[in-house]
Protein backbone atom coordinates (compact mmCIF):
# COMPACT_ATOMS: atom_id res chain seq x y z
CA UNK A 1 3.57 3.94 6.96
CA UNK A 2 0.11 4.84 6.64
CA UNK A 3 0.49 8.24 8.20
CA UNK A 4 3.40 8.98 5.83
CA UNK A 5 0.81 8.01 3.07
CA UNK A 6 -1.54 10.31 4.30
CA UNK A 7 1.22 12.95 4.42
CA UNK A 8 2.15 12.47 1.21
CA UNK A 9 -1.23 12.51 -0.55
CA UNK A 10 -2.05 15.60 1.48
CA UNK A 11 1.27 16.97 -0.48
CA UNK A 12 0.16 16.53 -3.95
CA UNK A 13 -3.12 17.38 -3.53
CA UNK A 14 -1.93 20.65 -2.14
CA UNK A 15 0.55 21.12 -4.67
CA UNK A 16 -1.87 19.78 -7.95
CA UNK A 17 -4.52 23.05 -6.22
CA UNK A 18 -1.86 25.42 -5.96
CA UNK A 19 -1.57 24.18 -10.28
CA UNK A 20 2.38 24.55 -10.25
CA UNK A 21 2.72 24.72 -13.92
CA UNK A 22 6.21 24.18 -14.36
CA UNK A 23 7.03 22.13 -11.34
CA UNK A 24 4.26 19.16 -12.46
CA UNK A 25 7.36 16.98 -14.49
CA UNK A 26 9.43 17.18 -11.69
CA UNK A 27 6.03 16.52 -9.02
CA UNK A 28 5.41 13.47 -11.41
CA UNK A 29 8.78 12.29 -10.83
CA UNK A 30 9.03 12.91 -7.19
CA UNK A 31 5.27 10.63 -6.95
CA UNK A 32 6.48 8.20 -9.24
CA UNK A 33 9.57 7.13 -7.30
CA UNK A 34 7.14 7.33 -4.09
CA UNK A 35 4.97 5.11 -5.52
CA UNK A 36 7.59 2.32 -6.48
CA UNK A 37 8.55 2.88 -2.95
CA UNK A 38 5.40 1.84 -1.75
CA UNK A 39 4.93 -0.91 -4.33
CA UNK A 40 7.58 -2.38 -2.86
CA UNK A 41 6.13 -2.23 0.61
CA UNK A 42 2.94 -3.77 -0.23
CA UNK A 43 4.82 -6.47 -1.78
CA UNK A 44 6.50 -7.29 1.53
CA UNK A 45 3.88 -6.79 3.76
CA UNK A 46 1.61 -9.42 0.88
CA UNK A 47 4.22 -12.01 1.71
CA UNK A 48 3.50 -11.77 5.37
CA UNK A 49 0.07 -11.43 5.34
CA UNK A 50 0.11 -14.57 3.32
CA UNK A 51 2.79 -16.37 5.55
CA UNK A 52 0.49 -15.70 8.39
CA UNK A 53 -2.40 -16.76 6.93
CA UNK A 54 -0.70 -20.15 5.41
CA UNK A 55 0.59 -20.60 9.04
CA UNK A 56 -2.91 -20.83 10.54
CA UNK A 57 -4.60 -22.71 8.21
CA UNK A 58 -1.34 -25.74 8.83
CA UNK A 59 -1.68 -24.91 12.62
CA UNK A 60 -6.10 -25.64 12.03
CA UNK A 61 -5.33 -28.61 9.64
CA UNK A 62 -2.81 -30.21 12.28
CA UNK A 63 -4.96 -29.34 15.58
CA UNK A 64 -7.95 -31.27 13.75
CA UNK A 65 -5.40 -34.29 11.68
CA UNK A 66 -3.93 -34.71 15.09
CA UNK A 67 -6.31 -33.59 17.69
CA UNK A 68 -3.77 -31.34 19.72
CA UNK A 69 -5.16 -28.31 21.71
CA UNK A 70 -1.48 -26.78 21.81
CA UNK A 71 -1.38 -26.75 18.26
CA UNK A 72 -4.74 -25.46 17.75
CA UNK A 73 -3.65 -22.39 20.21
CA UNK A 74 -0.71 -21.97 18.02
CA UNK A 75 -2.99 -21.25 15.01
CA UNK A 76 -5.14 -19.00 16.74
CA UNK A 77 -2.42 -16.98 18.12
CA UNK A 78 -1.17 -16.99 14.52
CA UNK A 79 -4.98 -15.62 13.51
CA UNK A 80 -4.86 -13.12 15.59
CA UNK A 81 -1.55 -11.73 14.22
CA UNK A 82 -3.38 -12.06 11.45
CA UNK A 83 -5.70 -9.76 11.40
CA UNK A 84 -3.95 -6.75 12.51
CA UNK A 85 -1.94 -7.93 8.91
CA UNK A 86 -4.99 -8.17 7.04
CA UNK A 87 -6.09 -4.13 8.27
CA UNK A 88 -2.43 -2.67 7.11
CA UNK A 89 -2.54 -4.44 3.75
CA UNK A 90 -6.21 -3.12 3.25
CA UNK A 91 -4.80 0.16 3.89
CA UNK A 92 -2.00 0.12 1.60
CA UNK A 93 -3.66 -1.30 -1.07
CA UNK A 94 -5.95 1.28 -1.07
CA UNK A 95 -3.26 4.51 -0.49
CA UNK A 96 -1.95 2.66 -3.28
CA UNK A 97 -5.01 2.95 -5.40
CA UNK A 98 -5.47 6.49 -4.38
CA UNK A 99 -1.86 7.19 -5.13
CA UNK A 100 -2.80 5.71 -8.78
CA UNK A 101 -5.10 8.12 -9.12
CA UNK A 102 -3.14 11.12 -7.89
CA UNK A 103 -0.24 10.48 -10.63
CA UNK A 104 -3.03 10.08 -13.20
CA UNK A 105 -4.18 13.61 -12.11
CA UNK A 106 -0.92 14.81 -12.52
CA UNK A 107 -0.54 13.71 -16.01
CA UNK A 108 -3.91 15.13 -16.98
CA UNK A 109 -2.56 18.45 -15.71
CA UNK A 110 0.55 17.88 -17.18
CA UNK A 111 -0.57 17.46 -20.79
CA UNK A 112 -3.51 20.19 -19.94
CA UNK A 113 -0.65 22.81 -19.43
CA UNK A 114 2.18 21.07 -21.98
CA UNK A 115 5.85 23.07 -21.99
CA UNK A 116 6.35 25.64 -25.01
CA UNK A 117 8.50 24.43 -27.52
CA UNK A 118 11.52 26.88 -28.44
């Protein structure tokens, strides 16, 4: 996902250089419906990083309530899936943010250059 990010961002930036005139509606579009896809990626990838995380802080709590190695192994396996987690979301969050900015850049272009009226 994150190299299809960078693939993409490398695609309006190209395009926003090249200052398309015309084609910036349907480039705003285009973004705009790649950004909802996203949105809803980060969304699902949230929930797991979250599930993960709620999963190894019940595997601690129980390993120390109940003084169990085997459970506290669980949670630590369940950190270290964790983390890996923790990296992706950081880097979605911030394509995101980037991706924010990139549609913002569009619209400044957009209204910079506006359509003649007939």
């Amino acid at each position: 996902m994150i190299k299809y990010m960078k693939k993409h961002e490398e695609f309006i930036t190209d395009a926003l250089e090249l200052n398309i005139g015309e084609e910036l509606e349907r480039l705003k579009k285009y973004h705009k419906i790649q950004i909802e896809i996203i949105q809803h990626e980060r969304l699902a990838h949230l929930l797991v990083t979250l599930s993960f995380g709620l999963f190894s802080l019940i595997a601690v709590l129980f390993a120390a309530a109940f003084n169990k190695l085997e459970i506290l192994l669980l949670g630590l396996l369940f950190l270290v899936l964790l983390i890996p987690y923790i990296i992706h979301y950081y880097k979605l969050e911030n394509g995101v943010q980037k991706w924010y900015g990139l549609y913002n850049e569009i619209d400044k272009q957009l209204h910079k250059n506006p359509k003649k009226q007939i």
